[in-house]
C-alpha atoms as a PDB file:
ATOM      1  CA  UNK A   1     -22.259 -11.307  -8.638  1.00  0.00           C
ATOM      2  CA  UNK A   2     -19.697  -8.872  -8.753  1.00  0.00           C
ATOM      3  CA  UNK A   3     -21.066  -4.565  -8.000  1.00  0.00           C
ATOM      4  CA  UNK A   4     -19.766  -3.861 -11.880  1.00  0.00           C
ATOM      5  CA  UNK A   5     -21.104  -6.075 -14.626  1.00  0.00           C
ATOM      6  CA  UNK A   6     -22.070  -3.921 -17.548  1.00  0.00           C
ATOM      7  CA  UNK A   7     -18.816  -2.669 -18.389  1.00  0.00           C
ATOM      8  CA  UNK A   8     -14.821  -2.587 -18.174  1.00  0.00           C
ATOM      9  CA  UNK A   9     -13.447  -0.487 -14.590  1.00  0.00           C
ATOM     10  CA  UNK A  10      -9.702   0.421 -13.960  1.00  0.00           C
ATOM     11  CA  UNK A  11      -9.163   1.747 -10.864  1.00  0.00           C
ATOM     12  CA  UNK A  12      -6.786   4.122 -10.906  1.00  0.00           C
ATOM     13  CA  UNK A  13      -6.910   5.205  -7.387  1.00  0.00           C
ATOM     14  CA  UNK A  14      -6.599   2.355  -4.994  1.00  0.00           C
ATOM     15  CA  UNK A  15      -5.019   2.001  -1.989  1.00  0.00           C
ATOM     16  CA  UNK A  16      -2.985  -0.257   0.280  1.00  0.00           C
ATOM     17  CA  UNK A  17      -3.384   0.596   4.014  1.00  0.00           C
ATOM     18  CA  UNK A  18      -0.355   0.039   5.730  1.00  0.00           C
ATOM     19  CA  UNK A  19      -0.443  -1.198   9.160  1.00  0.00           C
ATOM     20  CA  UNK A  20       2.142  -0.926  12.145  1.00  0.00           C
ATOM     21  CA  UNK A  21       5.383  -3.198  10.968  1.00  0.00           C
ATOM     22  CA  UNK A  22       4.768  -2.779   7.338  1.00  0.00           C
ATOM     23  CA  UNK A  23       8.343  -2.043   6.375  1.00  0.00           C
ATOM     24  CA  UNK A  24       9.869  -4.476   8.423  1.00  0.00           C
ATOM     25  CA  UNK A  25      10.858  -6.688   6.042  1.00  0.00           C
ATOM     26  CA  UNK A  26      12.009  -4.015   3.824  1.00  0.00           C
ATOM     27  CA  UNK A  27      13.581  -1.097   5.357  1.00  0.00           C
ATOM     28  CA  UNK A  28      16.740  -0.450   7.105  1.00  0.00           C
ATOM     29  CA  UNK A  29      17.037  -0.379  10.556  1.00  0.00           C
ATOM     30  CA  UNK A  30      16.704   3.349  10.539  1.00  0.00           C
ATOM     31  CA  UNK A  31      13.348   3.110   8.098  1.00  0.00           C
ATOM     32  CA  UNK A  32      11.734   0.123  10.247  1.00  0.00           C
ATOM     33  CA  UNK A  33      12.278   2.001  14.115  1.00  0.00           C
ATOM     34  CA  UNK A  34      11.129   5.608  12.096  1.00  0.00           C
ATOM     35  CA  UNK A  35       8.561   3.902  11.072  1.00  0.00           C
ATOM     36  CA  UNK A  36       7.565   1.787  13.846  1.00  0.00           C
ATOM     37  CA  UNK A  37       7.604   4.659  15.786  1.00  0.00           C
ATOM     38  CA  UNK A  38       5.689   7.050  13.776  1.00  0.00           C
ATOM     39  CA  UNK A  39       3.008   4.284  13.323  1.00  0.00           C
ATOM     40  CA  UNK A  40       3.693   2.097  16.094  1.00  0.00           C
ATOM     41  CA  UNK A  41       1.684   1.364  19.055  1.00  0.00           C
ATOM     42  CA  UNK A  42       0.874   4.953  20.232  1.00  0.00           C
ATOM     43  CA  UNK A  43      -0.697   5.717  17.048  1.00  0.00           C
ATOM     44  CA  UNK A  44      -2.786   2.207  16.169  1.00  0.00           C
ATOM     45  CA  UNK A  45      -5.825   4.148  17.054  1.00  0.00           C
ATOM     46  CA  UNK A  46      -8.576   1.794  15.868  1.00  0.00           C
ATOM     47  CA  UNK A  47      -6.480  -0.412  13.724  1.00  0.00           C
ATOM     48  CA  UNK A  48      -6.180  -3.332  16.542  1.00  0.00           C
ATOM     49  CA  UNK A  49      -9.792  -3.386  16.341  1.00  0.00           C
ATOM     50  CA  UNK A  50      -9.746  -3.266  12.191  1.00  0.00           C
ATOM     51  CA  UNK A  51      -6.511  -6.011  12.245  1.00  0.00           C
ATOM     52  CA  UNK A  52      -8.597  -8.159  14.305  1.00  0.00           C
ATOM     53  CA  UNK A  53     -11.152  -8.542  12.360  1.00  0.00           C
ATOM     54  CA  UNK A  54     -10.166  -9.406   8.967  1.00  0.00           C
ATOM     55  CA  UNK A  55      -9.618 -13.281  11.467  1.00  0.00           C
ATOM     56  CA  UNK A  56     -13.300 -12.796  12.189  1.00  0.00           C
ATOM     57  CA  UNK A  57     -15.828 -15.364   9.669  1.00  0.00           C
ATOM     58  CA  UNK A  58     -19.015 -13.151  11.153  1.00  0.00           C
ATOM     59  CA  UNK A  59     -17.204 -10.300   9.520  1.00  0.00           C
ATOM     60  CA  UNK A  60     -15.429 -11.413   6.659  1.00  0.00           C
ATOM     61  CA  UNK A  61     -19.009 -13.376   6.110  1.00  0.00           C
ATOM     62  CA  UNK A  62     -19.917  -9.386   4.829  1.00  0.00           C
ATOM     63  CA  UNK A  63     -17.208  -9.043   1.971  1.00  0.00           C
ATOM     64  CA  UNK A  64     -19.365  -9.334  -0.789  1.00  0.00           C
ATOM     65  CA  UNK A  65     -22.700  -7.977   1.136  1.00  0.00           C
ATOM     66  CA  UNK A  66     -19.954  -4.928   2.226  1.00  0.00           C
ATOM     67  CA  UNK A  67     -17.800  -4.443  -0.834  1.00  0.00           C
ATOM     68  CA  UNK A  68     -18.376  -0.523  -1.531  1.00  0.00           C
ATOM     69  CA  UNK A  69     -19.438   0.266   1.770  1.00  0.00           C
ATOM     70  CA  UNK A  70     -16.089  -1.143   3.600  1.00  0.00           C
ATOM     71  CA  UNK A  71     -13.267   1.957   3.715  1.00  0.00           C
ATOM     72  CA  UNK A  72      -9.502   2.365   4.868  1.00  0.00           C
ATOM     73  CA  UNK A  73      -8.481  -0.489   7.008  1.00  0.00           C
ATOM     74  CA  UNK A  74     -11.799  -2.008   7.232  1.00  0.00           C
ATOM     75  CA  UNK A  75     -11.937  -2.994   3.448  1.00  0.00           C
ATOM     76  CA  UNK A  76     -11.771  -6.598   2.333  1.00  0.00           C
ATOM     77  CA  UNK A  77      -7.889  -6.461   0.686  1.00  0.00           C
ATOM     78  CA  UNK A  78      -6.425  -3.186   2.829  1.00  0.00           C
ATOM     79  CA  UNK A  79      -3.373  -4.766   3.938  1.00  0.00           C
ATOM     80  CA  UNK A  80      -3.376  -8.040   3.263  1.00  0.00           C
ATOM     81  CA  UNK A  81      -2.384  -9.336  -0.396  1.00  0.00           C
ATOM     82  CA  UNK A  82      -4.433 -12.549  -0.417  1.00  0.00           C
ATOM     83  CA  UNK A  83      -7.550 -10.853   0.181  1.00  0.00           C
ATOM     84  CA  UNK A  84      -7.127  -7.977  -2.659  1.00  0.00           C
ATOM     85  CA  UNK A  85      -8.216 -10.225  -5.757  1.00  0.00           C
ATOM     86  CA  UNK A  86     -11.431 -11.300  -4.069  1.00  0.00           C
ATOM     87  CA  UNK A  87     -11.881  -7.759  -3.356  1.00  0.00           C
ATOM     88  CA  UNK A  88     -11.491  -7.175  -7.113  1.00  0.00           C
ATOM     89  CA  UNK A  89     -13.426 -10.115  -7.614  1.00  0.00           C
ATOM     90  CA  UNK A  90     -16.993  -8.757  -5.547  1.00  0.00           C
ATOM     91  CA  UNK A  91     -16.380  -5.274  -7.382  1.00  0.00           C
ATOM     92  CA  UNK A  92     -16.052  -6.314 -11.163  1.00  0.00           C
ATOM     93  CA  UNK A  93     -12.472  -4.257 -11.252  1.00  0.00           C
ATOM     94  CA  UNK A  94     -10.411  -5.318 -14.325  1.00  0.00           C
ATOM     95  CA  UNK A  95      -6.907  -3.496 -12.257  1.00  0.00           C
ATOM     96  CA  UNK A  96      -6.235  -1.263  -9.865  1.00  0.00           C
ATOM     97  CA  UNK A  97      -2.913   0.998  -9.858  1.00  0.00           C
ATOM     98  CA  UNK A  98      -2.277   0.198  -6.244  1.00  0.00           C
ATOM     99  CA  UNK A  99      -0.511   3.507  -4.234  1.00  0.00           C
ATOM    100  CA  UNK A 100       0.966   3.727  -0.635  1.00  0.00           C
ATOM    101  CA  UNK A 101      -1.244   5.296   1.997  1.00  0.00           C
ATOM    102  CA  UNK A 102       0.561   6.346   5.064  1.00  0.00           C
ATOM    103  CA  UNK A 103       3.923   5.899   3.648  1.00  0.00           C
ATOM    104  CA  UNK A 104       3.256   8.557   1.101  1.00  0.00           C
ATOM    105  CA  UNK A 105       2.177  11.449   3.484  1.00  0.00           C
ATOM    106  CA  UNK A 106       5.386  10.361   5.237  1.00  0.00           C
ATOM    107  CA  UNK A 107       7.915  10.342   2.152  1.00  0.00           C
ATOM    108  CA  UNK A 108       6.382  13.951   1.212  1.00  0.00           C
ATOM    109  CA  UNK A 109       7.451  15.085   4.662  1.00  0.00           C
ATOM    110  CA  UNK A 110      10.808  13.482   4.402  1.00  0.00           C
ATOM    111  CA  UNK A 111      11.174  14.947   0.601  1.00  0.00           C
ATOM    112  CA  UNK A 112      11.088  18.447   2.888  1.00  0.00           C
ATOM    113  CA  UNK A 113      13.502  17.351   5.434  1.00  0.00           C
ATOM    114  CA  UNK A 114      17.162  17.250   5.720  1.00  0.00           C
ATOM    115  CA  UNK A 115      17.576  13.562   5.974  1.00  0.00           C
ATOM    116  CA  UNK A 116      18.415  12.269   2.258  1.00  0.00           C
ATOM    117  CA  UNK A 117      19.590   8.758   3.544  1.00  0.00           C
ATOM    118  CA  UNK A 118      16.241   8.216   5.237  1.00  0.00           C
ATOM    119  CA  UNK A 119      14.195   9.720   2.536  1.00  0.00           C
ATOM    120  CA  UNK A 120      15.497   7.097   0.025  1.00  0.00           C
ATOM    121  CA  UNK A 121      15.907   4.447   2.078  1.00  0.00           C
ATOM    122  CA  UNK A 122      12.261   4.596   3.144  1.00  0.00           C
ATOM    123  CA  UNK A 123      11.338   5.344  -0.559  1.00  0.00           C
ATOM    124  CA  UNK A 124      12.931   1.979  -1.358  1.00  0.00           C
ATOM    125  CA  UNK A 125      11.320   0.046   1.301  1.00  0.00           C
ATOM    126  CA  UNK A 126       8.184   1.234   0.440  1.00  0.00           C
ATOM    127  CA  UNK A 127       8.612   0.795  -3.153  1.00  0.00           C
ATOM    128  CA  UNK A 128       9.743  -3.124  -2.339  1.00  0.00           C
ATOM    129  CA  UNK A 129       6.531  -3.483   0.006  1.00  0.00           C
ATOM    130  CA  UNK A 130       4.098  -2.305  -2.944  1.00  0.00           C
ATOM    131  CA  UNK A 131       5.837  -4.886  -4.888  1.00  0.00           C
ATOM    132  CA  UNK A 132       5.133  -7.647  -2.277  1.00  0.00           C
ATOM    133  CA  UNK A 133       1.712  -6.730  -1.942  1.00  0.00           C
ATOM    134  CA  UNK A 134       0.853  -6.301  -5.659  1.00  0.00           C
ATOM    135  CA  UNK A 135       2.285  -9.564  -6.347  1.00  0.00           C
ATOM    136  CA  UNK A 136      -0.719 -11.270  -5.079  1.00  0.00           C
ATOM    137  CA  UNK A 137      -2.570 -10.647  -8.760  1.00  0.00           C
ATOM    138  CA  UNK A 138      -1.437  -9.952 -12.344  1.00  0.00           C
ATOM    139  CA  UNK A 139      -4.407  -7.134 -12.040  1.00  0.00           C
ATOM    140  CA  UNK A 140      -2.549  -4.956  -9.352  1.00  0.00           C
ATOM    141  CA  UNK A 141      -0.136  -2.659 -10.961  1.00  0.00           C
ATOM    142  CA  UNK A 142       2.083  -1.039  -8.273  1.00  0.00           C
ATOM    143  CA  UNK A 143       2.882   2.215  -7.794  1.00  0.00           C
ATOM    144  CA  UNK A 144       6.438   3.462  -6.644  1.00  0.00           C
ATOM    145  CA  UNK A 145       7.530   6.725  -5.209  1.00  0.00           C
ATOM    146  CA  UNK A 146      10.406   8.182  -6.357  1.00  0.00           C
ATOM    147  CA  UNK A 147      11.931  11.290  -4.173  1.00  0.00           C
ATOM    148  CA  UNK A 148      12.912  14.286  -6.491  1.00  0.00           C
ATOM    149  CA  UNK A 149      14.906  16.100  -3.445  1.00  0.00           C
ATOM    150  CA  UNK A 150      18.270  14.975  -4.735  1.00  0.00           C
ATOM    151  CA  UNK A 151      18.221  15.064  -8.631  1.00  0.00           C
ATOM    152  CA  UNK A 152      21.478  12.889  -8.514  1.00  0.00           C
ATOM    153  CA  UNK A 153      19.455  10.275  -7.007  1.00  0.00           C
ATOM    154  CA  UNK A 154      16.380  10.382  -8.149  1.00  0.00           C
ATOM    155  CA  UNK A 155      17.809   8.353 -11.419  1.00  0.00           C
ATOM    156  CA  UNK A 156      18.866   5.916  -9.584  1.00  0.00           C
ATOM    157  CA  UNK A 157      15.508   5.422  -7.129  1.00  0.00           C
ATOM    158  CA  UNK A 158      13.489   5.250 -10.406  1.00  0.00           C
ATOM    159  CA  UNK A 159      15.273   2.615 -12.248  1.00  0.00           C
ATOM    160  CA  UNK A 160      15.331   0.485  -9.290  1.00  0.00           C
ATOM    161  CA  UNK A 161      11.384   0.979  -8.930  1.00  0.00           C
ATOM    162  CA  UNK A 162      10.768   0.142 -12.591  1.00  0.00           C
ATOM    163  CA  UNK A 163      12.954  -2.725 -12.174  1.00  0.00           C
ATOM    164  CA  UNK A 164      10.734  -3.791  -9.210  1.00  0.00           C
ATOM    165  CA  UNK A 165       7.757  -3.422 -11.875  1.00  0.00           C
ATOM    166  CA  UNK A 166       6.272  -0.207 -11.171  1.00  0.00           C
ATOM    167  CA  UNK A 167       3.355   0.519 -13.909  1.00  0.00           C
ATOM    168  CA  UNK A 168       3.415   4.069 -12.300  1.00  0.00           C
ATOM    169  CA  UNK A 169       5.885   6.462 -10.744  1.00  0.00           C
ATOM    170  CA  UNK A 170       4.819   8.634  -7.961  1.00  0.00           C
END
């Protein structure tokens, strides 16, 4: 029985929580060692712990028991794709816009940096991992950041995210 029954809910503020090596299947070289090393090893913090137990049945055993009360990398769907439409499932959600987490905070910084090339490039990478992950369900509708720091290529950056299928620009 899912936690919403009486009534249609689009979630317009959902989350995927990236986790160290997130990007690299999409990002340049440069995007997937800045990355790795921003979020790499030295900053996992808790997440081996959270990683590890999404391959636990005692925990995952919880997901529907857990739905609302399960936050950040600990929710059933965080960072992996196959679990986010039984995570929509248990809470009645008809769609979710679906934005980056960590990636975000980082692409602001970038946006105030000096580094176009790596601002874009890492814009682009995320934009194709949001794609990736949304792709698991017609009810997650991806959205893409586009970088406004160069205006000559912030055309560019949003055309290829609404190519990708963005529903939303960021």
């Amino acid at each position: 029985m899912p936690y919403i029954e009486d009534r249609i809910v689009h979630d317009a503020d959902s989350h995927v929580m990236e986790i160290p090596g997130w990007l690299d299947e999409f990002g340049t070289r440069a995007v997937r060692e800045a990355f790795n090393a921003r979020f790499g090893k030295g900053h996992r913090g808790g997440l081996d712990r959270a990683i590890g137990q999404q391959d636990d049945p005692a925990f995952r055993a919880g997901d529907a028991a857990e739905i609302m009360a399960r936050k950040n990398h600990d929710a059933t769907g965080a960072f992996r794709c196959e679990d986010r439409p039984l995570a929509l499932d248990l809470m009645g959600i008809a769609s979710q816009l679906v934005f980056p987490t960590s990636t975000n905070v980082w692409l602001e910084e970038l946006e105030h940096g000096d580094d176009l090339e790596l601002l874009y490039d890492t814009a682009s990478a995320t934009n194709r991992a949001q794609t990736e992950f949304c792709a698991a369900d017609v009810r997650l509708l991806r959205v893409c950041y586009v970088p406004l720091a160069s205006l000559d290529r912030a055309p560019a950056a949003a055309r290829e995210a609404l190519d990708a299928g963005a529903a939303a620009l960021l």
